[in-house]
Protein backbone atom coordinates (compact mmCIF):
# COMPACT_ATOMS: atom_id res chain seq x y z
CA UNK A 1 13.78 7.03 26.73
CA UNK A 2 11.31 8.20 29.55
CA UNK A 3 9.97 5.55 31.81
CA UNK A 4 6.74 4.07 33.46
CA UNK A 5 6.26 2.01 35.58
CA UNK A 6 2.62 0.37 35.42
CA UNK A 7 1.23 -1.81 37.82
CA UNK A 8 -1.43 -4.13 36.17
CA UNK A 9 -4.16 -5.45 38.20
CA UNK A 10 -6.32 -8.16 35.37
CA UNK A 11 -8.51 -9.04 38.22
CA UNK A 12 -11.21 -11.16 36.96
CA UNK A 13 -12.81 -12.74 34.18
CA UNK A 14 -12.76 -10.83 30.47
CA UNK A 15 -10.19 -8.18 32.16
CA UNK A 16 -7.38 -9.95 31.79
CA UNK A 17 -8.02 -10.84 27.99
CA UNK A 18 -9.06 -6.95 26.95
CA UNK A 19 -6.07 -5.45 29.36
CA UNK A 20 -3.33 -8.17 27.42
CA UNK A 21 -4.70 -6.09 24.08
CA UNK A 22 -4.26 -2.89 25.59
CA UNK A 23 -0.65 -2.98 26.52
CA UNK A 24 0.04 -4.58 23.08
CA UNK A 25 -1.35 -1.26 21.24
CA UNK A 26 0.32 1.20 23.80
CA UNK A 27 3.63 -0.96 23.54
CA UNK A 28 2.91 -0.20 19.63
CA UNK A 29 3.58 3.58 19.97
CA UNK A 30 6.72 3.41 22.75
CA UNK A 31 9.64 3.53 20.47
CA UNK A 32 7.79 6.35 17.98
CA UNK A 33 6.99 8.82 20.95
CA UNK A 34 10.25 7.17 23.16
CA UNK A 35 8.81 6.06 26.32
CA UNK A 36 8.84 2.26 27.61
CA UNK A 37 6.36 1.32 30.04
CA UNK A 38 7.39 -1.20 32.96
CA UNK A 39 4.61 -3.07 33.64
CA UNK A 40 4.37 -5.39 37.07
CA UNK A 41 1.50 -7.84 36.51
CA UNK A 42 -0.22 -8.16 40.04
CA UNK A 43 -2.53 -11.14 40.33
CA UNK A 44 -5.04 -9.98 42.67
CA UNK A 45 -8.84 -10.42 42.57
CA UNK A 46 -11.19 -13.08 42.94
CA UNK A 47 -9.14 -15.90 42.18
CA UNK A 48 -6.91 -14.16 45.21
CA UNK A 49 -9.67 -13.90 47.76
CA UNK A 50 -10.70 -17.89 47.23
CA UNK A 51 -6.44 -18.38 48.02
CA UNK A 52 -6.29 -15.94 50.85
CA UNK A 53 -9.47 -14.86 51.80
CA UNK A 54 -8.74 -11.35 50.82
CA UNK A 55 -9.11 -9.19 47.53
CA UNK A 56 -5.33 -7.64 47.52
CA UNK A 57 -2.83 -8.36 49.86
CA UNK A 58 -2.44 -6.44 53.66
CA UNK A 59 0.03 -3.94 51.93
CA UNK A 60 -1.42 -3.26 48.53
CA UNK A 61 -1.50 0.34 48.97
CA UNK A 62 1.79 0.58 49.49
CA UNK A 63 2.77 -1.74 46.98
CA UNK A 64 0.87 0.75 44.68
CA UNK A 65 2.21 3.73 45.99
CA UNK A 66 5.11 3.20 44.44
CA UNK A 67 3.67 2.83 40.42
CA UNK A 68 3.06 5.58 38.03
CA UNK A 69 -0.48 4.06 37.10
CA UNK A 70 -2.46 1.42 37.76
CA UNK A 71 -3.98 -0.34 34.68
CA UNK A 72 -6.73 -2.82 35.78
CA UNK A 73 -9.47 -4.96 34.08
CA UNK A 74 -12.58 -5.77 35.74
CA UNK A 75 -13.35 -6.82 39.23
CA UNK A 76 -16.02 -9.24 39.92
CA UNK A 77 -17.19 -13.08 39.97
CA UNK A 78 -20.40 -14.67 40.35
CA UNK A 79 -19.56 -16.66 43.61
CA UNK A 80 -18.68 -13.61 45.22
CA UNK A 81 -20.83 -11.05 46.46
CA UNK A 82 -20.16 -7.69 44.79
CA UNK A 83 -19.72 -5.64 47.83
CA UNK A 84 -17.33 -8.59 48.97
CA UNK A 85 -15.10 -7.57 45.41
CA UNK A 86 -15.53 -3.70 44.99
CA UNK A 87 -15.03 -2.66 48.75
CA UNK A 88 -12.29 -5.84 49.14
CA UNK A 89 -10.35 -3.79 45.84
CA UNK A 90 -11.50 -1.03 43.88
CA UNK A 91 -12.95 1.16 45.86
CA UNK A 92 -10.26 0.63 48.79
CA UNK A 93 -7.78 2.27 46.15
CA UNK A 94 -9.99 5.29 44.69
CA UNK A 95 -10.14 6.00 48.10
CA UNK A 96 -6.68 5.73 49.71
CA UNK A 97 -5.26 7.48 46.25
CA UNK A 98 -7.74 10.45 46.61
CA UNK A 99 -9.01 9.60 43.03
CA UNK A 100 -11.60 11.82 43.36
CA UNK A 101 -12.09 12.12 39.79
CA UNK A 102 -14.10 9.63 37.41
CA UNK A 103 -14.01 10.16 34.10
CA UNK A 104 -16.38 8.23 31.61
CA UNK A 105 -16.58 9.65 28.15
CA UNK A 106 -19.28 8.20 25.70
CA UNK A 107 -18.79 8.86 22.25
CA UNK A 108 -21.11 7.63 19.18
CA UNK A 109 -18.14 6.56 17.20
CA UNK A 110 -17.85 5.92 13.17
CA UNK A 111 -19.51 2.55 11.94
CA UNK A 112 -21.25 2.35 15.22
CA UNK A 113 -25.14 2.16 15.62
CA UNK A 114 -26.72 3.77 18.58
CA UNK A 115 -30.30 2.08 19.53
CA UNK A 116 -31.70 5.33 19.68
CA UNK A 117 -33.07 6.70 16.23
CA UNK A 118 -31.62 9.46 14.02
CA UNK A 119 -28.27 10.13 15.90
CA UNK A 120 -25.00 9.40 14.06
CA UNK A 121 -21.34 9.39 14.22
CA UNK A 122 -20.23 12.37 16.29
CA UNK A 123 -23.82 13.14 17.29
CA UNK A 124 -23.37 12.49 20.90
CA UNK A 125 -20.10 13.03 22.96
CA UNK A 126 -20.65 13.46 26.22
CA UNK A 127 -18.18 12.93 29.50
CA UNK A 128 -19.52 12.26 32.83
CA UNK A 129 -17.42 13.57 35.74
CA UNK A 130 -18.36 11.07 38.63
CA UNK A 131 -17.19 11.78 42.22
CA UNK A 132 -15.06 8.99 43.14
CA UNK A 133 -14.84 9.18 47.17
CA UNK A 134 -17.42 9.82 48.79
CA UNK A 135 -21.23 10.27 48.24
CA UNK A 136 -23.08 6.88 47.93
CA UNK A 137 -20.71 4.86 47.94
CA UNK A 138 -18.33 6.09 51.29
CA UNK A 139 -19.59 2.88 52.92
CA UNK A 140 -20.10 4.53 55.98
CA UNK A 141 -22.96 2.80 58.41
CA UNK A 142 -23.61 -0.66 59.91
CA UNK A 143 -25.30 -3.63 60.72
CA UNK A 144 -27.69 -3.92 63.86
CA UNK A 145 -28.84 -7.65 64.84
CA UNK A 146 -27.22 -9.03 61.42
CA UNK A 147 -28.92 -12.84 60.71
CA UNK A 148 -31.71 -12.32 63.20
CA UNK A 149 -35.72 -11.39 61.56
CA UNK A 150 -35.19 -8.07 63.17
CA UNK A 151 -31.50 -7.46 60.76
CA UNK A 152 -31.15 -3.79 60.14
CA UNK A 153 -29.09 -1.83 58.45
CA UNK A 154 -27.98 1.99 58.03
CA UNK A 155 -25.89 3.46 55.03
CA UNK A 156 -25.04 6.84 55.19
CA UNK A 157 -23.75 8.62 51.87
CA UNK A 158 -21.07 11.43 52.84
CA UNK A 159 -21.42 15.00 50.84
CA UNK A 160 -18.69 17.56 52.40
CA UNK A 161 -18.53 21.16 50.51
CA UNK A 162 -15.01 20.27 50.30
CA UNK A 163 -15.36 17.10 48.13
CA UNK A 164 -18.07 18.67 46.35
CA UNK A 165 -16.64 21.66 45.44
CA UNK A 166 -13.43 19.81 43.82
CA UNK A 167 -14.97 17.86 42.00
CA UNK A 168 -17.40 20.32 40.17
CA UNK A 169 -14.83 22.86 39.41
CA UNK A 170 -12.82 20.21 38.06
CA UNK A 171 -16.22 19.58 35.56
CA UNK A 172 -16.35 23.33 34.99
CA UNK A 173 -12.50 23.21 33.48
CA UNK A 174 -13.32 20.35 31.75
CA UNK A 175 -15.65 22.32 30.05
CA UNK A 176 -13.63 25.22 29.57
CA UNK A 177 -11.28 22.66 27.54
CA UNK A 178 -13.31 21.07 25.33
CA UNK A 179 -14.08 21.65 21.49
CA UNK A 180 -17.86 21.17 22.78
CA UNK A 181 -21.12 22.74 23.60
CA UNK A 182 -19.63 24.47 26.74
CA UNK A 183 -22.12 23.30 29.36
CA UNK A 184 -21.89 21.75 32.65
CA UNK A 185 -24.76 19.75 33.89
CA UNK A 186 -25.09 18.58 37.25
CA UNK A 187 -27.02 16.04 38.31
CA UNK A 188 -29.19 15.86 41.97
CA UNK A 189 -31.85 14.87 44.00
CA UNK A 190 -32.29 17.36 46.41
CA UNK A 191 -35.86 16.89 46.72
CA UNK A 192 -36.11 13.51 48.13
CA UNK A 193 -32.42 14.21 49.63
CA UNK A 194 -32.56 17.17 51.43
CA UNK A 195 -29.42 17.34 53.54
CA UNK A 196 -26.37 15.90 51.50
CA UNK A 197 -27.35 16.69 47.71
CA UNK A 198 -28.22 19.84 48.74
CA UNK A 199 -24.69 20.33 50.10
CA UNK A 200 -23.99 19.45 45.88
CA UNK A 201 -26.35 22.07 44.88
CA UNK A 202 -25.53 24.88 47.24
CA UNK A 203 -21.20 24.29 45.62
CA UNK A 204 -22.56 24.27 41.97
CA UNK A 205 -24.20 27.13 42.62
CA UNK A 206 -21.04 28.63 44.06
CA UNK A 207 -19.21 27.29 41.66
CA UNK A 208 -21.01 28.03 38.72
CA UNK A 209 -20.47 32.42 38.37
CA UNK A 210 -16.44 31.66 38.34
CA UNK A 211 -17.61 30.62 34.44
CA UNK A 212 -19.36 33.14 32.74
CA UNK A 213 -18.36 31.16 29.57
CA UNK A 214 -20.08 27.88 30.09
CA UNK A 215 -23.79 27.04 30.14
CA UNK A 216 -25.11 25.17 32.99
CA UNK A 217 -28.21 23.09 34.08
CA UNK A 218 -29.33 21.19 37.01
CA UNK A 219 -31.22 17.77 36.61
CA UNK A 220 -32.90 15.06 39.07
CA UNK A 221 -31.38 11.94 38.84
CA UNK A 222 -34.50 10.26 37.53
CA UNK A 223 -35.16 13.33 34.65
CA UNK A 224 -31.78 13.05 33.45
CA UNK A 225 -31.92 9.72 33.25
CA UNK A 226 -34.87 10.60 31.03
CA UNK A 227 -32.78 13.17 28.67
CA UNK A 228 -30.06 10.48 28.11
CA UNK A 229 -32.56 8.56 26.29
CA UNK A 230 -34.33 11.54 24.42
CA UNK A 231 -31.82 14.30 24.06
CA UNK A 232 -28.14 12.77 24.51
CA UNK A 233 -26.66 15.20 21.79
CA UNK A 234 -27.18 18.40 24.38
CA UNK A 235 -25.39 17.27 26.75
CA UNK A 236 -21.36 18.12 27.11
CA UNK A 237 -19.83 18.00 30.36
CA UNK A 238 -22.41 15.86 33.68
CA UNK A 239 -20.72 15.65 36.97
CA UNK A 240 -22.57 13.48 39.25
CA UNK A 241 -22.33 11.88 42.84
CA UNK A 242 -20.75 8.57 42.84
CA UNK A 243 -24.14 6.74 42.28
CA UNK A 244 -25.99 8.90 40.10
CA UNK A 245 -22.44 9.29 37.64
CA UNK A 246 -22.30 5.43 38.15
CA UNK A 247 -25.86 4.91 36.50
CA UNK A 248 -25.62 7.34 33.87
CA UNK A 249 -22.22 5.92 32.39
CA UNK A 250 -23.99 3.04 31.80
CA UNK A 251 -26.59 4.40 29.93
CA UNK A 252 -24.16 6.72 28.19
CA UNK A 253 -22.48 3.23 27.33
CA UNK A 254 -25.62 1.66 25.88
CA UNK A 255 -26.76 4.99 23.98
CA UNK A 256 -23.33 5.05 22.04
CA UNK A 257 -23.64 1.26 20.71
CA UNK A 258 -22.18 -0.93 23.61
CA UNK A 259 -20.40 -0.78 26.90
CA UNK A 260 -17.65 -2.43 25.07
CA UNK A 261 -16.17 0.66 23.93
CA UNK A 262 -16.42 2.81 27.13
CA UNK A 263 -12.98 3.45 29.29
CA UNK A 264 -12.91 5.43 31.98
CA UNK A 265 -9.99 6.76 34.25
CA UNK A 266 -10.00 6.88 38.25
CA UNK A 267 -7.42 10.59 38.48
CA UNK A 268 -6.08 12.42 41.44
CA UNK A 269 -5.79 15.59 39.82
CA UNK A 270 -2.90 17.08 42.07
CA UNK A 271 -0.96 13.95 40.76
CA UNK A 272 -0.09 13.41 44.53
CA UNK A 273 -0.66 9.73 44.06
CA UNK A 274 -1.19 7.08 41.22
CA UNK A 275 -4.23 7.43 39.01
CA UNK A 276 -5.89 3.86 37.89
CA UNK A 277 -7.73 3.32 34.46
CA UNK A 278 -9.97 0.74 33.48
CA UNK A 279 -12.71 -0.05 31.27
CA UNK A 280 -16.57 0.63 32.68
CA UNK A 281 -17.79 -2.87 31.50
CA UNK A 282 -17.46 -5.61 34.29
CA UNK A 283 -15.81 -9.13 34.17
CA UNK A 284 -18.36 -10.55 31.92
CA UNK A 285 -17.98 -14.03 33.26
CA UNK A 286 -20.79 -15.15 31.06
CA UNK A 287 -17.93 -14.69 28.00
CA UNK A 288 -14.75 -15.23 29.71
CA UNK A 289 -12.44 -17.37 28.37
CA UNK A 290 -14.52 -17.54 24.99
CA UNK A 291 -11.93 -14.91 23.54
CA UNK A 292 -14.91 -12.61 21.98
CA UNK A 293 -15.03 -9.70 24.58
CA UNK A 294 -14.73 -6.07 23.43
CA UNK A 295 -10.81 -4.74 24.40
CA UNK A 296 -11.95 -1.35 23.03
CA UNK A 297 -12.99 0.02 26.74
CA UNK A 298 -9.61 -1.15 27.80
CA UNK A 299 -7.24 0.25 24.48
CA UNK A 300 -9.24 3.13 25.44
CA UNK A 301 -8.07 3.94 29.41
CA UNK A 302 -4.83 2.99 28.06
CA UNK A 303 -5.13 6.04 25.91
CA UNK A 304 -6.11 8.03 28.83
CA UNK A 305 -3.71 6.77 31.01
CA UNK A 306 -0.88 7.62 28.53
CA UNK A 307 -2.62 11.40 28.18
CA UNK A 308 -2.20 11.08 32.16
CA UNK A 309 1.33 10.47 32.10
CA UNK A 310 2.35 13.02 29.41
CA UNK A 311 2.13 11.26 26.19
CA UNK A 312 -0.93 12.81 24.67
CA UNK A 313 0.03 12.81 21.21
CA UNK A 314 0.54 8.72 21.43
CA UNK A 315 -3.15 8.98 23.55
CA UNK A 316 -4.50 10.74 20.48
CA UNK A 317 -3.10 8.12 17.92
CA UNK A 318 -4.76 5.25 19.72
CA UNK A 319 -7.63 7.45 19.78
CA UNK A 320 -7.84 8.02 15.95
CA UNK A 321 -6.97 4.34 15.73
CA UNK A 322 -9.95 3.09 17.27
CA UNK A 323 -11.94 5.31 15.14
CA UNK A 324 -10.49 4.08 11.84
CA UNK A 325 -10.65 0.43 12.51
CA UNK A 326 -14.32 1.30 13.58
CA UNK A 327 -15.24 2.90 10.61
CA UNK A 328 -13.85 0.68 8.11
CA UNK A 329 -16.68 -2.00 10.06
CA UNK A 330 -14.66 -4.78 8.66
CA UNK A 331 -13.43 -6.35 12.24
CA UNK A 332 -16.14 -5.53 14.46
CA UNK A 333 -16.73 -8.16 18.09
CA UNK A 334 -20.23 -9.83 18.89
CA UNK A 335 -21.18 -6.83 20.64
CA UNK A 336 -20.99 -4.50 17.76
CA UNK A 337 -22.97 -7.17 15.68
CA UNK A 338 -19.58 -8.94 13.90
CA UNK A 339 -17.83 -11.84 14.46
CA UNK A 340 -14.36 -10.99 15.56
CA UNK A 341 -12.55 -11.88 18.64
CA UNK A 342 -10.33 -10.03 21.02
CA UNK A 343 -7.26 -10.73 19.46
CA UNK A 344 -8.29 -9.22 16.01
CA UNK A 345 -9.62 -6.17 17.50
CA UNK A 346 -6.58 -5.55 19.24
CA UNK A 347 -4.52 -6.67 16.05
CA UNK A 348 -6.25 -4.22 13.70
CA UNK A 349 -5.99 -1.11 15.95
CA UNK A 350 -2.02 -2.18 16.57
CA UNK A 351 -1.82 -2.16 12.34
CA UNK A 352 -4.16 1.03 12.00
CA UNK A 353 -1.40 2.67 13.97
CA UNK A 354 1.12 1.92 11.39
């Protein structure tokens, strides 16, 4: 029986509670498809930082290093600052991982109503490819007379062809994979930023010929924002910055019924390091510990991380799983309008693999 060893990271408020229902549906499927997955609960986050003062521990990284996957919940509390949590965990390990890949699929599933009009299951399925790195979000700048009237500060976002380039091609073989509409969108804002996006735009178009086969359009931030809402069911394959993928996942999430049923997966695509998966939604502190949060999003990067490791066929059952417990509309959580908790959620998708 192959092994994994998973390091789980439940962080902070609903992510522990959604990531205990994912390992019970992938621990479901080990003996069928013979694997076992190790897991090594880590308890960093938050609760951590008020202990310590610190997200993770000095040597996390290299702690880390030494796992197959990472599995992790949600980051975030509302007596910390959210720069204090992301840059203090997440992003420290997208980063020293080289996950340079985000990928955020939103799917209208069976039983599920979108708010917008007319669209039904299947209608819209759309992945976002989000650059994971660099972009918005390198943190690179500083503070200048911090506290005093005249505080300042400067953030730089970091665009290299290099990172750029990656990251779109990976998008365009994405597309080249896909049972769908065989188009690549990328999204900009070259107008208003007219040094590093158009470092983006000047690799997608380079990028672009190598795929005769596959369809392509180029979007402002702001317009495609705009086409989410009025024509979702066009799009196939997005690949974004690290800000403008971050803002269109959540509307992809809200456009498909909730983001309750969005996971996502953080993937070094050379598989030189370990990938992390987790579900888009936050730590929801406003329903922690109330046992009604969505595990969906997190049964969901479980799937993906078990594609990731080589066990796609046991990915797709949890996959079809989800679908037939969603259709049937009988256990459904607050967020999809029913009154089910975590633990039934996870329960039914566990017997809808049987």
């Amino acid at each position: 029986m192959e092994q994994h060893d998973i390091a789980v990271i439940g962080g902070d408020g609903i992510g522990v509670e959604v990531i205990e229902q994912g390992i019970k549906v992938m621990d479901t499927l080990g003996s069928k498809h013979d694997f076992n997955l190790n897991y090594t609960e880590l308890p960093w986050g938050s609760d951590w930082y008020f202990k310590n003062g610190s997200m993770m521990p000095t040597d996390a990284i290299q702690q880390l290093s030494t796992y197959d996957a990472i599995y992790l919940g949600a980051v975030g509390h509302p007596d910390l600052q959210d720069h204090v949590t992301l840059n203090g965990l997440l992003l420290p390990i997208r980063r020293a991982f080289d996950q340079y890949v985000c990928l955020r699929p939103s799917v209208l599933y069976p039983g599920i109503n979108s708010p917008l009009s007319g669209y039904e299951s299947g209608d819209i399925d759309l992945v976002v490819v989000r650059e994971n790195t660099e972009g918005e979000y390198a943190n690179a700048g500083g503070f200048q007379y911090l506290d005093f009237s005249t505080e300042l500060a400067v953030q730089t976002a970091i665009f290299t062809r290099h990172g750029c380039e990656r990251v779109i091609k990976y998008a365009f073989d994405l597309a080249v994979s896909r049972a769908g509409k065989k188009r690549v969108t990328s999204i900009t804002k070259s107008n208003a930023q007219g040094y590093g996006m158009v470092v983006w735009d000047r690799a997608f178009e380079r990028i672009a010929p190598q795929y005769p086969g596959i369809e392509t359009e180029s979007l402002l931030i702001d317009a495609a924002c705009m086409e989410f809402i009025r024509r979702p069911n066009s799009f196939d394959v997005v690949v974004g910055s690290n800000l403008f993928g971050d803002i269109l996942t959540d509307i992809g999430g809200m456009i498909t019924g909730s983001i309750g049923l969005s996971g996502s997966a953080n993937i070094d695509p050379e598989r030189r390091f370990p990938s992390m998966f987790e579900p888009v939604h936050g730590s929801a502190p406003d329903i922690a510990g109330k046992g009604i949060a969505n595990p969906i999003a997190a049964i969901l990067s479980g799937a993906m991380m078990l594609r990731h490791l080589g066990k796609k066929a046991a990915g797709s059952e949890i996959e079809a799983a989800v679908l037939k417990v969603l259709g049937n509309g009988t256990v459904l959580t607050p967020d999809l309008g029913g009154k089910s908790n975590t633990v039934d959620m996870g329960d039914s998708i566990v017997a809808a693999l049987a």
